[in-house]
Protein backbone atom coordinates (compact mmCIF):
# COMPACT_ATOMS: atom_id res chain seq x y z
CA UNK A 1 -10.05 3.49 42.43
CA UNK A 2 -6.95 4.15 40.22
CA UNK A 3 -7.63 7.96 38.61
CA UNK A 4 -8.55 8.33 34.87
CA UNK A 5 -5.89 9.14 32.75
CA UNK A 6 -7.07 11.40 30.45
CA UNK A 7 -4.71 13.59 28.11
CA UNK A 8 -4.60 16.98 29.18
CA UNK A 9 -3.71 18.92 25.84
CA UNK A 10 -5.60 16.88 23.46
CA UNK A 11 -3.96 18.80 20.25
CA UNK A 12 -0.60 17.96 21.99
CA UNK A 13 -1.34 14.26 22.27
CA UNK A 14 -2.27 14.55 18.59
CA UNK A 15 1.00 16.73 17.27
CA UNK A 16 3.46 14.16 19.38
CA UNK A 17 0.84 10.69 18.39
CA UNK A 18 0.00 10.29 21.86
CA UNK A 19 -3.07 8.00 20.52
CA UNK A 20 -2.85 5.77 23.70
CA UNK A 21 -3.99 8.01 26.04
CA UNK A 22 -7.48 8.37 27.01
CA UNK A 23 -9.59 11.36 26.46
CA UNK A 24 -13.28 12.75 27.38
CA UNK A 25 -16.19 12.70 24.86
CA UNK A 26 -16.30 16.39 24.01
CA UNK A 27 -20.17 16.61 23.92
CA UNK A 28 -19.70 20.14 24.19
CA UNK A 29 -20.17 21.09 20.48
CA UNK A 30 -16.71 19.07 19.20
CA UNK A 31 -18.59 14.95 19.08
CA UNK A 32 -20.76 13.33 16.65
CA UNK A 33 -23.40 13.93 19.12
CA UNK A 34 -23.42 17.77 17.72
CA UNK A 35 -24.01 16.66 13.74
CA UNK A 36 -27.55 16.43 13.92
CA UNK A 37 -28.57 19.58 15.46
CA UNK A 38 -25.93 20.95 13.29
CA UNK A 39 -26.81 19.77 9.87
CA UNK A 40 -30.80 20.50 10.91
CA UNK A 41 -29.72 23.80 11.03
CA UNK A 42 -28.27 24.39 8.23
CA UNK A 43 -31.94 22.96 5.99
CA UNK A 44 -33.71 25.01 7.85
CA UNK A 45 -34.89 23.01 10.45
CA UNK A 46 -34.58 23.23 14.69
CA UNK A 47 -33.43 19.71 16.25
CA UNK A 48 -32.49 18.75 19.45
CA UNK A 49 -29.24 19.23 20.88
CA UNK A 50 -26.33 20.88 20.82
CA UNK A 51 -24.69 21.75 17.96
CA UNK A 52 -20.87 21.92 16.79
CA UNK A 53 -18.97 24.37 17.39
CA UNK A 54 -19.05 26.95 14.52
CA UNK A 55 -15.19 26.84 14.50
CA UNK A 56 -15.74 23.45 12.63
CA UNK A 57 -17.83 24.54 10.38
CA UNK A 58 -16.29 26.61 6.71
CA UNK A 59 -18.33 30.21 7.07
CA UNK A 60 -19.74 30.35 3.41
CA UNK A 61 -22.46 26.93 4.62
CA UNK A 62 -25.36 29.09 5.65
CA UNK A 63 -28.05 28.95 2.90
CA UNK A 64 -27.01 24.96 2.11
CA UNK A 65 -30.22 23.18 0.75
CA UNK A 66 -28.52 20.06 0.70
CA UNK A 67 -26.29 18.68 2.45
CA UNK A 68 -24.26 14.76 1.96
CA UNK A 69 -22.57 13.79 4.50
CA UNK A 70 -20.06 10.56 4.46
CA UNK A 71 -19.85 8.46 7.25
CA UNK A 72 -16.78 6.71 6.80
CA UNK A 73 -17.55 3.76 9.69
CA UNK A 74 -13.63 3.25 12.04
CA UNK A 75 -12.05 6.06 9.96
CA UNK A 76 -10.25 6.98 13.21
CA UNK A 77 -8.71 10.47 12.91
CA UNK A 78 -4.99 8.30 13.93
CA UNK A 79 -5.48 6.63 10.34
CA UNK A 80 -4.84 10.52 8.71
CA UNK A 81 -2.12 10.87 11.41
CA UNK A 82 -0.25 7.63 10.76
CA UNK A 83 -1.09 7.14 7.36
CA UNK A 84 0.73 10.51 5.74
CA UNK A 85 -0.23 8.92 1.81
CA UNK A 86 -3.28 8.44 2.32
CA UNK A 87 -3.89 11.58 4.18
CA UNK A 88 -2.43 13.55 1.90
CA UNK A 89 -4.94 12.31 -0.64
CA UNK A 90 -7.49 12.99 0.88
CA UNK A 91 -6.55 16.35 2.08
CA UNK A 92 -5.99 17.01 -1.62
CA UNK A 93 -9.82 16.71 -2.30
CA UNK A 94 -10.40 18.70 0.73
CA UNK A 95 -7.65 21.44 0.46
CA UNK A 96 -7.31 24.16 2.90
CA UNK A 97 -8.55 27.61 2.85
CA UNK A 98 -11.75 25.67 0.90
CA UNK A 99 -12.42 23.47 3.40
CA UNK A 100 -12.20 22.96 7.10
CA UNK A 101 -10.46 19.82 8.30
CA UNK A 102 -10.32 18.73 11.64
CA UNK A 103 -11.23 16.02 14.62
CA UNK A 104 -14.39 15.61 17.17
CA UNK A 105 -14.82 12.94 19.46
CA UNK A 106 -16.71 10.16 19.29
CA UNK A 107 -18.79 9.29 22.51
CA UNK A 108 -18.82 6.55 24.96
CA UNK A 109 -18.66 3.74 24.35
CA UNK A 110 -16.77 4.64 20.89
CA UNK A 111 -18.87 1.97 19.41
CA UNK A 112 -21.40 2.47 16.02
CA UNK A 113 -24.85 1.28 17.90
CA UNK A 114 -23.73 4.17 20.48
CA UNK A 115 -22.11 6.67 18.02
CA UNK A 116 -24.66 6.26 14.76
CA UNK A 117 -27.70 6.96 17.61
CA UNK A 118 -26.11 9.99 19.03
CA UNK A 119 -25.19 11.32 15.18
CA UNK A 120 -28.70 10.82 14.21
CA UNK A 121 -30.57 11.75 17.53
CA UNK A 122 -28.66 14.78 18.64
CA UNK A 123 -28.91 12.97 22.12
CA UNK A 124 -26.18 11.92 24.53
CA UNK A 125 -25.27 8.16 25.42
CA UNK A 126 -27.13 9.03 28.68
CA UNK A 127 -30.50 10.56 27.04
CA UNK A 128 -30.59 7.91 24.23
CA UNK A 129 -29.84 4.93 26.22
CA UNK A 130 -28.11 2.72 23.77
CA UNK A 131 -25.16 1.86 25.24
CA UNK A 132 -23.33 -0.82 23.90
CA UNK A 133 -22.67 -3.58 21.02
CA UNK A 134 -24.01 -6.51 23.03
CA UNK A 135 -26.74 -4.83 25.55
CA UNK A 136 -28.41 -6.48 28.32
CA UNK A 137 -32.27 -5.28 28.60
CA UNK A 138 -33.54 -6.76 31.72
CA UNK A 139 -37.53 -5.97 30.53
CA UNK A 140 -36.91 -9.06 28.41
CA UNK A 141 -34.61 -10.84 30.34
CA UNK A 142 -32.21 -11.15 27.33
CA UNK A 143 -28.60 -10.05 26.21
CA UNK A 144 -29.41 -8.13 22.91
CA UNK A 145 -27.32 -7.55 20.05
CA UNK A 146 -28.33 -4.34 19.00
CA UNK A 147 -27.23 -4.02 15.96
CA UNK A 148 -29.59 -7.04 14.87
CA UNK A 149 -31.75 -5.85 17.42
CA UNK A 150 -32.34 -9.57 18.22
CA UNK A 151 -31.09 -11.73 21.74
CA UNK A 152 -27.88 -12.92 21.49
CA UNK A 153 -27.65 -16.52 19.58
CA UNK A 154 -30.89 -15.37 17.52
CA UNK A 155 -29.58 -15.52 13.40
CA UNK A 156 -33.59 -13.49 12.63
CA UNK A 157 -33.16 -9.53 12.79
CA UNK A 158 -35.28 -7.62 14.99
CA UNK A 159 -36.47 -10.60 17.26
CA UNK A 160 -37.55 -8.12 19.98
CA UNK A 161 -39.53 -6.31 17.85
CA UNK A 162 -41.57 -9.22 17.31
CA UNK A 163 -41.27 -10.06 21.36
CA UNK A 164 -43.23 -6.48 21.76
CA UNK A 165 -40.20 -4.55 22.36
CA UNK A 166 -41.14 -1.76 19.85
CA UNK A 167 -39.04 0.65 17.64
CA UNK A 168 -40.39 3.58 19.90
CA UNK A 169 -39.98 1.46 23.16
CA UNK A 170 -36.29 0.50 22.26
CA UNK A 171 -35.59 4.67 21.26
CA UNK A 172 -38.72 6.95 21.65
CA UNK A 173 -36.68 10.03 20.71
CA UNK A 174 -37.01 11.77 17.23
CA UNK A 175 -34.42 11.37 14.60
CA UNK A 176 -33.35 13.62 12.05
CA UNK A 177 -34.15 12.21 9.13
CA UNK A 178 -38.00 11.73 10.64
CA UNK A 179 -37.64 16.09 11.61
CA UNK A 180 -37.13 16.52 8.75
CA UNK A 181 -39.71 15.03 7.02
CA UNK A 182 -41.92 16.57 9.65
CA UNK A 183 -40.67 19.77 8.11
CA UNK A 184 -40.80 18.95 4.51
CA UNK A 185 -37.54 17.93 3.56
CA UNK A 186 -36.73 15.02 1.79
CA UNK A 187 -33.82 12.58 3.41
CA UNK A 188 -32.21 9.65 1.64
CA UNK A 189 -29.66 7.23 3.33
CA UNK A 190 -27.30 4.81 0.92
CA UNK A 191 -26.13 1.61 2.55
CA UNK A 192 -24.92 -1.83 1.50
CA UNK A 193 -28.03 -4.01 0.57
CA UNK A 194 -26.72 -6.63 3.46
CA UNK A 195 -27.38 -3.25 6.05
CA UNK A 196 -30.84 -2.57 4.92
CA UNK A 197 -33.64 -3.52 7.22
CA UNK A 198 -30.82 -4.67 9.85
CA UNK A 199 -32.35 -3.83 13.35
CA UNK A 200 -30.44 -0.40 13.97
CA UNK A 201 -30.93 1.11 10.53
CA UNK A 202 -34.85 0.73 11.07
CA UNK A 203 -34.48 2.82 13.83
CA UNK A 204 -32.06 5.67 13.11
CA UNK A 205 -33.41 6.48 8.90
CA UNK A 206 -37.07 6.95 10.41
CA UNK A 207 -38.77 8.81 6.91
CA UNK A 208 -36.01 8.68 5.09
CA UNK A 209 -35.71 6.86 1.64
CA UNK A 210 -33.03 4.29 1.87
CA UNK A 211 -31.23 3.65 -1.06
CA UNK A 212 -28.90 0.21 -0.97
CA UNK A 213 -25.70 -0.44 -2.70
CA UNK A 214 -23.59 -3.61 -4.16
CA UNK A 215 -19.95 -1.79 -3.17
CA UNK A 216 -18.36 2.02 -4.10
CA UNK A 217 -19.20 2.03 -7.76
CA UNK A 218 -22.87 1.62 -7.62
CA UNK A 219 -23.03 3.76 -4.20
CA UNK A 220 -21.61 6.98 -5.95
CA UNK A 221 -23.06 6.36 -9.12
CA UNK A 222 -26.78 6.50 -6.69
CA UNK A 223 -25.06 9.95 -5.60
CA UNK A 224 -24.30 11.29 -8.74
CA UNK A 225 -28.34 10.32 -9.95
CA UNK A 226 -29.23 12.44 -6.47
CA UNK A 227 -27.26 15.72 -7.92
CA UNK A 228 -28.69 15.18 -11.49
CA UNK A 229 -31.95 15.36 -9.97
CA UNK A 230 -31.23 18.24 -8.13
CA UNK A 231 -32.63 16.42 -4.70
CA UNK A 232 -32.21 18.82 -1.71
CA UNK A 233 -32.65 18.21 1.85
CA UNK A 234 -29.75 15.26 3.81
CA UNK A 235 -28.00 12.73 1.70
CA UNK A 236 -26.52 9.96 4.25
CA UNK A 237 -23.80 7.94 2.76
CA UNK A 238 -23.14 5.34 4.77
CA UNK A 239 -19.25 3.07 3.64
CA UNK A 240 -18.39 0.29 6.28
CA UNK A 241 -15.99 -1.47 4.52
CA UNK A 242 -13.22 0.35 6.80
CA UNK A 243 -14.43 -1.03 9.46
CA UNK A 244 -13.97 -4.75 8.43
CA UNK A 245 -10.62 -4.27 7.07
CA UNK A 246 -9.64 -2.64 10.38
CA UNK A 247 -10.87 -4.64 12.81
CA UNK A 248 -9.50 -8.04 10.69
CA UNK A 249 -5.87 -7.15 9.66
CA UNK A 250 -5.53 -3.83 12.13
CA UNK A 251 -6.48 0.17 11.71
CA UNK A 252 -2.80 0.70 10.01
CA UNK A 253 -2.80 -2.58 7.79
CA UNK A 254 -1.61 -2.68 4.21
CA UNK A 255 -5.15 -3.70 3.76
CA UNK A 256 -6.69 -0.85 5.63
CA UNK A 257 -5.08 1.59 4.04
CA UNK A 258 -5.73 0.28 0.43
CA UNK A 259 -9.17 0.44 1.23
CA UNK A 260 -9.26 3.67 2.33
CA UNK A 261 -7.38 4.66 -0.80
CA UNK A 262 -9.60 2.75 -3.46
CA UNK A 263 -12.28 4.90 -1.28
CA UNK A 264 -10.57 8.19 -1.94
CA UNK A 265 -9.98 7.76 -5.98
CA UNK A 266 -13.82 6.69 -6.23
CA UNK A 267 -14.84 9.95 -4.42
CA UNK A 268 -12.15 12.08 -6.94
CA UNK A 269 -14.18 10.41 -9.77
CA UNK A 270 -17.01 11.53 -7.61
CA UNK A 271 -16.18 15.06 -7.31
CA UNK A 272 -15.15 15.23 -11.43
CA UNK A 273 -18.51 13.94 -12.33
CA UNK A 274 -20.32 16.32 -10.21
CA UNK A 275 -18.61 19.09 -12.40
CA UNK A 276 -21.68 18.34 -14.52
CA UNK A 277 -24.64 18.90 -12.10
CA UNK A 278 -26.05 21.78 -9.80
CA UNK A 279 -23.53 21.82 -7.08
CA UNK A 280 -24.36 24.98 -5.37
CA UNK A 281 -25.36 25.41 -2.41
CA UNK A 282 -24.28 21.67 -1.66
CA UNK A 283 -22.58 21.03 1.88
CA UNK A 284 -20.50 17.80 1.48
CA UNK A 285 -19.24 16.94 4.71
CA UNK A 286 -17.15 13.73 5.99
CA UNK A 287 -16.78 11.92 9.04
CA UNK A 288 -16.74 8.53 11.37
CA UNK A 289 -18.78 7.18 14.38
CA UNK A 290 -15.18 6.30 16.13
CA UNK A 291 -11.83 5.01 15.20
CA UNK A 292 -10.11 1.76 15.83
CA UNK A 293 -7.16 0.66 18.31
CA UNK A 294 -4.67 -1.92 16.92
CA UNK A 295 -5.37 -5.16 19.01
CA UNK A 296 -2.49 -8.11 19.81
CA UNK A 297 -3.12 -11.65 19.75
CA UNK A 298 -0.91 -11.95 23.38
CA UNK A 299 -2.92 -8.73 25.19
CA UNK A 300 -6.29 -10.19 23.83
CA UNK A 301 -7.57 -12.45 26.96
CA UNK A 302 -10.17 -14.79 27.20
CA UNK A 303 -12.83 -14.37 29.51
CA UNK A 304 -13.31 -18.13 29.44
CA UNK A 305 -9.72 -18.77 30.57
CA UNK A 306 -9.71 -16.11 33.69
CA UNK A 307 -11.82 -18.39 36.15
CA UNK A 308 -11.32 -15.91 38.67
CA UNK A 309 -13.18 -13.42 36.51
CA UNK A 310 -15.96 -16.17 35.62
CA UNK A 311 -16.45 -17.08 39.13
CA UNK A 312 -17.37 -13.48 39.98
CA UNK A 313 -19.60 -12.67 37.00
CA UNK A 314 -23.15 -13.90 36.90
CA UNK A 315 -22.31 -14.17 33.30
CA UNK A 316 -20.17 -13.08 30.44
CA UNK A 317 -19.33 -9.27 30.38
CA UNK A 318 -21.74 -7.44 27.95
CA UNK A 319 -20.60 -4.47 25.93
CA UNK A 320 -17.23 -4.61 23.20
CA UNK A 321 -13.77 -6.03 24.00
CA UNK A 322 -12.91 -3.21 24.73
CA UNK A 323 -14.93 -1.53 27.07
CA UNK A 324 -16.75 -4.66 28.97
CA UNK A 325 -19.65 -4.11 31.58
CA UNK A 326 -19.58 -6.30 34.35
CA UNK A 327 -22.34 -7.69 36.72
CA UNK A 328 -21.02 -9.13 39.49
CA UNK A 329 -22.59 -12.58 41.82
CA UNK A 330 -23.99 -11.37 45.28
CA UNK A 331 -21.54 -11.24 47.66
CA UNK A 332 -18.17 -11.37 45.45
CA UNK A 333 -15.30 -9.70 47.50
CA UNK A 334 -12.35 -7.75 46.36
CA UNK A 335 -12.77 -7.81 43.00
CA UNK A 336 -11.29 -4.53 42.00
CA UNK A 337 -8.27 -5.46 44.04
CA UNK A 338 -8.12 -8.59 41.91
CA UNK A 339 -8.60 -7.04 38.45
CA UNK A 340 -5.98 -4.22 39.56
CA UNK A 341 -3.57 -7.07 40.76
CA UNK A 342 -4.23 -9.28 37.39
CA UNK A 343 -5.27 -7.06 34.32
CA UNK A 344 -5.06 -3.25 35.95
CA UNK A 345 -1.59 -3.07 33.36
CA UNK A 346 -4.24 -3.50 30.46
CA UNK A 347 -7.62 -2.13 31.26
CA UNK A 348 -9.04 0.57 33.50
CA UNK A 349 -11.54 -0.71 35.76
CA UNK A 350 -14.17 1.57 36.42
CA UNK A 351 -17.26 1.56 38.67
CA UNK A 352 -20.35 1.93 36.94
CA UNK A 353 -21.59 5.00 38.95
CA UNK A 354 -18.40 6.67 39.10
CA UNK A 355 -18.33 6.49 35.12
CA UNK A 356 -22.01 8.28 35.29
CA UNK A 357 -20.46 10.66 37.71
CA UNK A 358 -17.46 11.42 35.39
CA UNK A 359 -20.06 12.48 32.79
CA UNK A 360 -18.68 9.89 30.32
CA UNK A 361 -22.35 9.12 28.75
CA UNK A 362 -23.21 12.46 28.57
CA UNK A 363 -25.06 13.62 31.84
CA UNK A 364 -24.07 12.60 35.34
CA UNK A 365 -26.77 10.68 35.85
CA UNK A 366 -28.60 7.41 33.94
CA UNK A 367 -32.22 7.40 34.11
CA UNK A 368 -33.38 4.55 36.13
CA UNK A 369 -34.31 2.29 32.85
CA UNK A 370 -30.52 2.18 32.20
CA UNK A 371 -28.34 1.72 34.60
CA UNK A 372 -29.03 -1.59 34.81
CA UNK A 373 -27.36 -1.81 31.33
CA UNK A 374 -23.90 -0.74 32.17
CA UNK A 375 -23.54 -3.46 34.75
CA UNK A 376 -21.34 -2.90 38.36
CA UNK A 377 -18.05 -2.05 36.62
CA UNK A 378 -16.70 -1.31 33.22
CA UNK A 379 -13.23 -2.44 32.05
CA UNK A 380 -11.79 0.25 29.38
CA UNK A 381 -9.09 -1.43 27.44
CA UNK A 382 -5.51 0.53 27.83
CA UNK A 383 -2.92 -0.11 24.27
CA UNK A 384 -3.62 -3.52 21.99
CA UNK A 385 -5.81 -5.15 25.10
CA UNK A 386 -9.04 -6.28 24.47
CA UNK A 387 -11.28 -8.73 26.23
CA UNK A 388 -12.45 -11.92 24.39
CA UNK A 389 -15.87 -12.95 25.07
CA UNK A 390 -18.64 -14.42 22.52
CA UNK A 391 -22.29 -14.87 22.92
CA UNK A 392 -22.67 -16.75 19.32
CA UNK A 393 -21.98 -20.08 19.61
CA UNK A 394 -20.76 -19.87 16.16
CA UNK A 395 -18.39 -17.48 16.82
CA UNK A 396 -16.56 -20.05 19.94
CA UNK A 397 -15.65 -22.39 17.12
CA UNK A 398 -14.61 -20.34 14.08
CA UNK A 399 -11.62 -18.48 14.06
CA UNK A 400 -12.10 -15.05 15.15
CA UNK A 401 -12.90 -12.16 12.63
CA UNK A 402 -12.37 -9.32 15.27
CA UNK A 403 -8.52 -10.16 15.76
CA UNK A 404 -6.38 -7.04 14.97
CA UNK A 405 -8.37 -3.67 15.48
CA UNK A 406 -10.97 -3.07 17.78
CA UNK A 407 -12.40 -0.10 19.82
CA UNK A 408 -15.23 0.69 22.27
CA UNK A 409 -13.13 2.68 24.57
CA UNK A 410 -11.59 5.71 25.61
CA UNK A 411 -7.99 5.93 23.37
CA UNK A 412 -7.57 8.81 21.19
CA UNK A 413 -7.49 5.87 18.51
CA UNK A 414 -11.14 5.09 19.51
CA UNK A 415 -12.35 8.08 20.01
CA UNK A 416 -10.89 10.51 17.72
CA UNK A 417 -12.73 10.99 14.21
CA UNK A 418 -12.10 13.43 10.98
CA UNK A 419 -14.26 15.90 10.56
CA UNK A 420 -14.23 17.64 7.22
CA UNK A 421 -16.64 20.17 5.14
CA UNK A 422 -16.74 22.18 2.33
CA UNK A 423 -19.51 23.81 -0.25
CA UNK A 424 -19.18 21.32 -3.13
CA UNK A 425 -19.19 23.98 -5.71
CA UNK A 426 -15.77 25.59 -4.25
CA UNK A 427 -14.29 21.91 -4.16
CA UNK A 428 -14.94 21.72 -7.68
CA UNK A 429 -13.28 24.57 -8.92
């Protein structure tokens, strides 16, 4: 088995925009694993986990009653890199010596089902369990999409719900929106109105109150009404709108970038209006559950084409594009020599149990419940290369919406994510 190539100076890799090397979840106090324990903290209120590093967080936070954090979904940390304009503005609303700016990692898979559960759990891939975009669960005998929380080819949300696989049976860990209201402090989430009651947000807002949203204008005008009131406790925003742009026209587009900008003026409107409410002892804080790597139409190859590959699955890979989990027929032979001789220019092939090993979920060993959801080997894309393989039937025929960004794996583009904070009263003056 070919070595991982990890980058070993990661701020080097960042300084020289080394983004297509491949680096370790830090879940050492620098990953979104660390924000809930973190901002728990900070209201008063123990959680599980680790929390960040205090490095990362600006010294004057202690005391915050409230605290709204951004979660900016695909706002890779390589956008602020390779974007300077856009950077720029934003580093203008956050400006030093107020504010501390900086990176974390995502975790593994750098995917949101994976990412949002560990920001909102405090838990590890490996503790949490949900490890991918497409998930087999072999106690229903079903490939799950688990964002809809439904099998695959199902168009109703939570379907396994209504099979008997229950919210608690799917993740029976606490969340910290539902410690918190254990505790006696309020939590509101704002997401688009298409996200609410979607399969994954029923799980991870447990006791919150979830606000929904037409597009920016409405969503800050709901945060402005939250200051006026003088709520305290954790204000989730939740903007995904990144996300599409990036993984349609690419994580550096034209239209990536102008959506990241309209972003930034509507939260400098934000931050003027705010002028007018009780700011202190407000923590606003901004981040991502992962970045994006640009993809190419020629490096994106089809599962269905590779008959090699089909004839030694016992079906399509599970997972992202990006970062595939394979289950291979009884008594296949050679494969890794194969996918080194055929694909090892564009993907990493690792064995399942050597990526537990490695530590890349989080502890170096799966509990018995989820191995079997990782498959025998996982294929972590290297550059543009992605794998293309659909469950929806829909999504064989029409022309596909995932083309130019995607992510899932290991890249410093994937996994790489801003991290910024600052008292909202100090931004303001």
């Amino acid at each position: 088995m070919d070595k991982t190539p990890f980058a070993r100076d990661l701020k080097a890799s960042v300084e020289h925009e080394e983004f297509d090397r491949f680096t370790e979840p830090h879940y050492d106090g620098a990953s979104v694993a660390n924000l809930a324990p973190t901002i728990a903290r900070l209201l008063g209120v123990s959680h599980n986990g680790r929390e960040l590093k205090r490095e990362f967080i600006v010294d004057d936070a202690e005391g915050s009653d409230h605290v709204i954090l951004f979660v900016m979904d695909a706002l890779g940390y390589n956008t602020l890199v390779l974007g300077v304009d856009v950077a720029n503005k934003l580093n203008a609303l956050f400006p030093e010596g107020v504010a501390k700016r900086g990176y974390i990692t995502s975790v593994f898979p750098s995917t949101t089902v994976t990412a949002l559960t560990s920001m909102f759990t405090g838990l590890l891939p490996s503790e949490h369990g949900m490890l991918g975009y497409n998930m087999f669960l072999k106690e229903i005998g079903s490939i799950v999409n688990m964002i809809t929380l439904s099998p695959v080819n199902e168009e109703e949300r939570g379907r396994i719900v209504a099979l008997g696989f229950s919210h608690e049976r799917i993740l029976p860990h606490a969340k910290l929106t539902e410690r918190l209201a254990q505790s006696g402090v309020g939590s509101r989430v704002l997401i688009r109105y298409a996200l609410k009651g979607s399969g994954l947000s029923t799980l991870l807002y447990k006791g919150a109150e979830v606000i929904p949203y037409l597009g920016q204008s409405d969503m800050f005008l709901h945060l402005l009404r939250i200051l006026r009131e003088g709520k305290s406790g954790l204000t989730i925003v939740y903007w995904d709108n990144i996300d599409a742009a990036a993984h349609h026209y690419g994580p550096q587009s034209e239209e990536t970038m102008a959506e990241l900008s309209l972003f930034i003026n509507s939260m400098e409107g934000f931050l003027k209006s705010a002028k007018r409410f009780r700011t202190k002892n407000v923590m606003l804080m901004l981040t991502s559950d992962h970045g994006q790597a640009q993809t190419r139409d020629r490096l994106s190859f089809r599962v269905e084409d590779l008959r090699w590959i089909k004839e030694s699955l016992v079906m399509p890979p599970t997972g992202e594009g990006r970062c595939a989990y394979m289950y291979l027929r009884r008594g296949v032979r050679d494969f890794e020599q194969k996918f080194r001789k055929r694909l090892g220019k564009h993907f990493h092939l690792l064995d399942s149990s050597e990526a537990i090993s490695m530590g890349l979920f989080g502890g170096r060993r799966l509990p018995r419940d989820y191995i079997g959801r990782i498959g025998d080997y996982i294929a972590v894309a290297k550059g543009a290369a992605k794998l293309v393989f659909a469950y929806n039937l829909i999504e064989r025929s029409e022309p596909p919406f995932v083309r130019y960004g995607s992510h899932g794996g290991l890249t410093l583009h994937e996994m790489l994510v801003p991290f910024l904070n600052a008292r909202l009263d100090k931004l303001l003056k």
